[in-house]
Protein backbone atom coordinates (compact mmCIF):
# COMPACT_ATOMS: atom_id res chain seq x y z
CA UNK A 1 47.86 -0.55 55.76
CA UNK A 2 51.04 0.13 53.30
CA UNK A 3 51.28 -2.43 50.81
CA UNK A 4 54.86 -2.48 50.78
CA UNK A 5 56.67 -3.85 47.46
CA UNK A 6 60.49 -5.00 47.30
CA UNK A 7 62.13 -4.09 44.36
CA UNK A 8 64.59 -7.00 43.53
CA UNK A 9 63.91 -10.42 44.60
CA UNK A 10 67.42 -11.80 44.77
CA UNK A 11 69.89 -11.92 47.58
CA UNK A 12 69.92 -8.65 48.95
CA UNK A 13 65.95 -8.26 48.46
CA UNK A 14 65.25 -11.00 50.68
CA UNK A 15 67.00 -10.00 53.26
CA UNK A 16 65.47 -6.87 53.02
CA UNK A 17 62.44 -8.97 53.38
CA UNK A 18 63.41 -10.65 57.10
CA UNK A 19 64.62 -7.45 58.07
CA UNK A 20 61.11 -5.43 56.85
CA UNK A 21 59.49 -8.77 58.90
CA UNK A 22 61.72 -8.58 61.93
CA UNK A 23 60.50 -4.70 62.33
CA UNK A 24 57.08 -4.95 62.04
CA UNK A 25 56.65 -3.18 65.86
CA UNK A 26 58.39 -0.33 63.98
CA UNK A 27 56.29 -0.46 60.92
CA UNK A 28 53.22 -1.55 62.18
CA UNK A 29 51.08 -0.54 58.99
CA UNK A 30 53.46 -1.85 56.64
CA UNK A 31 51.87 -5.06 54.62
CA UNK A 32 54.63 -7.54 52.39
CA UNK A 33 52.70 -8.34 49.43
CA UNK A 34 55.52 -9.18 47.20
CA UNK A 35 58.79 -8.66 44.85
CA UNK A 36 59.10 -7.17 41.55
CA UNK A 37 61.81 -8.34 39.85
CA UNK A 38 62.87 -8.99 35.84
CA UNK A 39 63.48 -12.48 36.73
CA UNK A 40 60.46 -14.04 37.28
CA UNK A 41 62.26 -17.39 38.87
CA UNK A 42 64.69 -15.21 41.05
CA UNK A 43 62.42 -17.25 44.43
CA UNK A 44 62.37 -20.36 43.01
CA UNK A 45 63.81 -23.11 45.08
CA UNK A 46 63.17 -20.83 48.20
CA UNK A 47 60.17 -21.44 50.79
CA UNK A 48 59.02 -17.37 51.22
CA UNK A 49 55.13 -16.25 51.99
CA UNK A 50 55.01 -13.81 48.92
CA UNK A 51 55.52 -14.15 45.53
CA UNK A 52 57.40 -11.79 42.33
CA UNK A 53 53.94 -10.07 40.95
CA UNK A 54 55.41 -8.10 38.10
CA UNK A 55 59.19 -7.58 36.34
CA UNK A 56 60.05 -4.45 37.17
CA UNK A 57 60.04 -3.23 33.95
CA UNK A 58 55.82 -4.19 33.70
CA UNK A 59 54.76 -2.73 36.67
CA UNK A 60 52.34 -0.50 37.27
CA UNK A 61 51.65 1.67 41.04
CA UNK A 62 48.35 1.18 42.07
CA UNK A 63 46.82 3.00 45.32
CA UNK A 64 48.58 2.71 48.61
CA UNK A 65 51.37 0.19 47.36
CA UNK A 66 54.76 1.63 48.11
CA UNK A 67 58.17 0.56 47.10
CA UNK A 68 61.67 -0.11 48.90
CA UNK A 69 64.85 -0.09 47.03
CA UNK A 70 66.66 -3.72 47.48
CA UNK A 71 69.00 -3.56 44.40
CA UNK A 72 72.54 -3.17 45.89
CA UNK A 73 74.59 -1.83 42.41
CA UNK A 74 74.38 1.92 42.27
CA UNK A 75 73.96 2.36 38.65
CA UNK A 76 71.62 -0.17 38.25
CA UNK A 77 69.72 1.29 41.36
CA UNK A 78 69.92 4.69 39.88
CA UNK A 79 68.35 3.62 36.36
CA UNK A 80 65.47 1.76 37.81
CA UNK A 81 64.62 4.65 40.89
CA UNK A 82 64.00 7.01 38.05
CA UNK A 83 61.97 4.83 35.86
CA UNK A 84 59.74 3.86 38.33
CA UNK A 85 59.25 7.25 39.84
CA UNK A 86 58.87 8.00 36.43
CA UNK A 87 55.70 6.40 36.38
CA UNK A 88 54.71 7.38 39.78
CA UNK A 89 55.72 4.68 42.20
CA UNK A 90 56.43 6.18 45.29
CA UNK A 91 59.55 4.94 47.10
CA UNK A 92 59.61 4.66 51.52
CA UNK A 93 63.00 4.79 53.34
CA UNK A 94 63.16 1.63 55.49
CA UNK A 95 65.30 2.05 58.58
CA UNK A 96 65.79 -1.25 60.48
CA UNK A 97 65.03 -0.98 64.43
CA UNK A 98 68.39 -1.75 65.41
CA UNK A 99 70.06 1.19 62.88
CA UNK A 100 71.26 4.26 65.04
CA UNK A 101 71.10 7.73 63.61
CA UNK A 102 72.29 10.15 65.79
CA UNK A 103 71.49 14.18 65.73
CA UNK A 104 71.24 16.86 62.81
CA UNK A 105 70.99 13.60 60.39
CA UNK A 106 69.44 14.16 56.62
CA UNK A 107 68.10 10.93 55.44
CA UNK A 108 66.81 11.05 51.49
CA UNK A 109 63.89 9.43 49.85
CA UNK A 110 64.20 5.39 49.21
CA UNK A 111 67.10 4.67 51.71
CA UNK A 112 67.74 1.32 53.28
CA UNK A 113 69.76 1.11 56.68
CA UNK A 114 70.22 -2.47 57.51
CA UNK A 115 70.82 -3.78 60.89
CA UNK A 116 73.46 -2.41 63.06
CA UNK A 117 74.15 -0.04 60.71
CA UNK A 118 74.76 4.05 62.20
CA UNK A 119 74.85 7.60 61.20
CA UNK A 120 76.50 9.63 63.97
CA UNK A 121 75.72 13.43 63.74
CA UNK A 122 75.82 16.17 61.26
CA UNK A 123 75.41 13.87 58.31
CA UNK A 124 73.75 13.98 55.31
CA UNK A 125 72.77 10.83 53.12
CA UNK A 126 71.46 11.06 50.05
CA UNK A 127 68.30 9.45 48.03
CA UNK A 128 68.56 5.45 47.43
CA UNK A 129 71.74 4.89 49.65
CA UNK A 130 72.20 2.30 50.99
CA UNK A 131 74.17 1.01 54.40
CA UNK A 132 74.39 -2.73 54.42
CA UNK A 133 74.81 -4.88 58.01
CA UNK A 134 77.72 -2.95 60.33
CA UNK A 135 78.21 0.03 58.58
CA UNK A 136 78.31 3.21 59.53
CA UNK A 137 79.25 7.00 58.44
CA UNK A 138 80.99 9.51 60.90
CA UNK A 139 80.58 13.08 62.04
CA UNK A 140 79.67 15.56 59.39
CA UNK A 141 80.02 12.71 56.51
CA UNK A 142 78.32 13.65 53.07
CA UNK A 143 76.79 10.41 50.99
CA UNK A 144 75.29 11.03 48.04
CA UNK A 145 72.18 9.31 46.08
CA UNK A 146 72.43 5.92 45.28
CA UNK A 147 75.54 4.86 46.46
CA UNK A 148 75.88 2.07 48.30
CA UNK A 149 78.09 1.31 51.62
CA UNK A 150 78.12 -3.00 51.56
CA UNK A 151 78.60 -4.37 55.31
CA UNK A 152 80.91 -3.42 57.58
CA UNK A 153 82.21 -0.08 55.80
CA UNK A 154 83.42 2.73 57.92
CA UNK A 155 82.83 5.99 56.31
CA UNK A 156 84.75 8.17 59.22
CA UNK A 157 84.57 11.76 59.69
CA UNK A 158 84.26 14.64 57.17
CA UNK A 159 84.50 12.37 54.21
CA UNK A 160 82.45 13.16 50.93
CA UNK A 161 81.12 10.15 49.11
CA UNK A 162 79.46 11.10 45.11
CA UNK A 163 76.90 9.62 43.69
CA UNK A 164 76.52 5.93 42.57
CA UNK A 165 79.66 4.82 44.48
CA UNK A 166 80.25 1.15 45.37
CA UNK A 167 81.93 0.39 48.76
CA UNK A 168 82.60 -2.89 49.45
CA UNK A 169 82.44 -5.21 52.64
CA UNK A 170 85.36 -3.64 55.22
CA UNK A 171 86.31 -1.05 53.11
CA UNK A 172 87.29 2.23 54.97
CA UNK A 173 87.94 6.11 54.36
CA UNK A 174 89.79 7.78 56.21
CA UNK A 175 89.02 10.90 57.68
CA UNK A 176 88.69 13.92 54.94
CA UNK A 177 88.88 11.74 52.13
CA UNK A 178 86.71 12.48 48.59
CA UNK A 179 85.33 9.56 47.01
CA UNK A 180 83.80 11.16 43.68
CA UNK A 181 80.80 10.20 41.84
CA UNK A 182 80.91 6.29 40.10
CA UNK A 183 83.87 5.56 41.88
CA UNK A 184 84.29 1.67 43.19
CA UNK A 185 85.90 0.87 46.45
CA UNK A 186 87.56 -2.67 46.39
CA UNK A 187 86.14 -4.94 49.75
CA UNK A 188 88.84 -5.08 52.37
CA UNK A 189 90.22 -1.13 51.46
CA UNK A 190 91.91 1.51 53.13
CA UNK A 191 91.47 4.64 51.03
CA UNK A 192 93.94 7.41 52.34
CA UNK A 193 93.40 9.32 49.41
CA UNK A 194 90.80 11.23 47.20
CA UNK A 195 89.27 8.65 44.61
CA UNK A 196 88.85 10.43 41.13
CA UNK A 197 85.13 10.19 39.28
CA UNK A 198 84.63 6.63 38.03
CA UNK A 199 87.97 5.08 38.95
CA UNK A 200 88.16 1.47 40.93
CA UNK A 201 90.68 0.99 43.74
CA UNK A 202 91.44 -1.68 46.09
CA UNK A 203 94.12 -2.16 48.62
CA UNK A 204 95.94 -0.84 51.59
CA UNK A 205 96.53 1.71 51.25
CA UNK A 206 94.30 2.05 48.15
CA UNK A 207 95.30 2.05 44.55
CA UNK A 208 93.93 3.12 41.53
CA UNK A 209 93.59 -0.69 39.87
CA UNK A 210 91.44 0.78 36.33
């Protein structure tokens, strides 16, 4: 068996959690053991089988424990993917049974596709991303590491996503778009437009807000 490690404990971690739990026919020699988290109390209040055994920052791999990625902000995901590989943790991609991935799909390392979530064909999908509940990215799409798609975004056809971009809930790009790397995509957008590195829109159509 896989002892199998969440990183994060708070929201998005635990449903990462039911959804590792709800697919144990698809991972039938994965093992919860627990969270690792920097806030120790991030489960308190809550009624869950495992417990937080280390901060993140303390812990230590050990022999056949493996780690998936449950820390939604990209930059923060980024930072603590490389010190924990850093140290030798090794990372599994968790794909929910419900996901669809269609053909001539790369997946990265440490990926986590939610339920209902999709990759059509001819994509490729960086290390660390993440697609939250509903989303999806189109034919011959291009995501790169550690960004993250929150629920219900539609990444559509030929669009290039950088690194450590933040999409959130609704948001769409149209067709062709460029999203570049630490860009932030207000919930509820409509980009129509390339997105320059780092800059934050929201709207529709989207605007450049900072």
């Amino acid at each position: 068996m896989k002892k199998i490690l969440i990183v994060g404990a708070g929201g998005f971690g635990r449903e990462v959690y039911n959804w590792i739990i709800d697919s144990q026919d698809q991972y039938p020699d994965w093992e919860v053991i627990g969270f690792i988290d920097d806030n120790l109390s991030a489960l308190n209040g809550y009624n869950y089988n495992v417990n937080i055994i280390s901060t993140i920052s303390d812990y230590q791999p050990k022999i056949n424990q493996y780690l998936v990625m449950a820390i939604a902000s990209p930059r923060v995901k980024n930072k603590i993917a490389e010190m924990l590989e850093g140290k030798g943790a090794k990372f599994e991609t968790f794909i929910h049974e419900t996901a669809l991935i269609g053909k001539n799909v790369k997946i990265g390392r440490g990926v986590v596709m939610c339920p209902n979530s999709a990759i059509t064909c001819d994509v490729s999908v960086g290390d660390f991303v993440t697609l939250n509940l509903f989303s999806g990215a189109g034919h011959d799409a291009q995501i790169d590491s550690y960004t993250t798609l929150s629920a219900h975004v539609d990444v559509t056809g030929f669009v290039r996503i950088g690194k450590r971009v933040a999409l959130g809930s609704h948001a769409c790009i149209l067709p062709g778009v460029s999203v570049r790397d630490d860009a932030v995509i207000g919930a509820g957008s409509v980009v129509v437009k390339n997105v320059k590195e780092g800059q934050t829109v929201f709207g529709n159509p989207a605007k450049a807000i900072l």
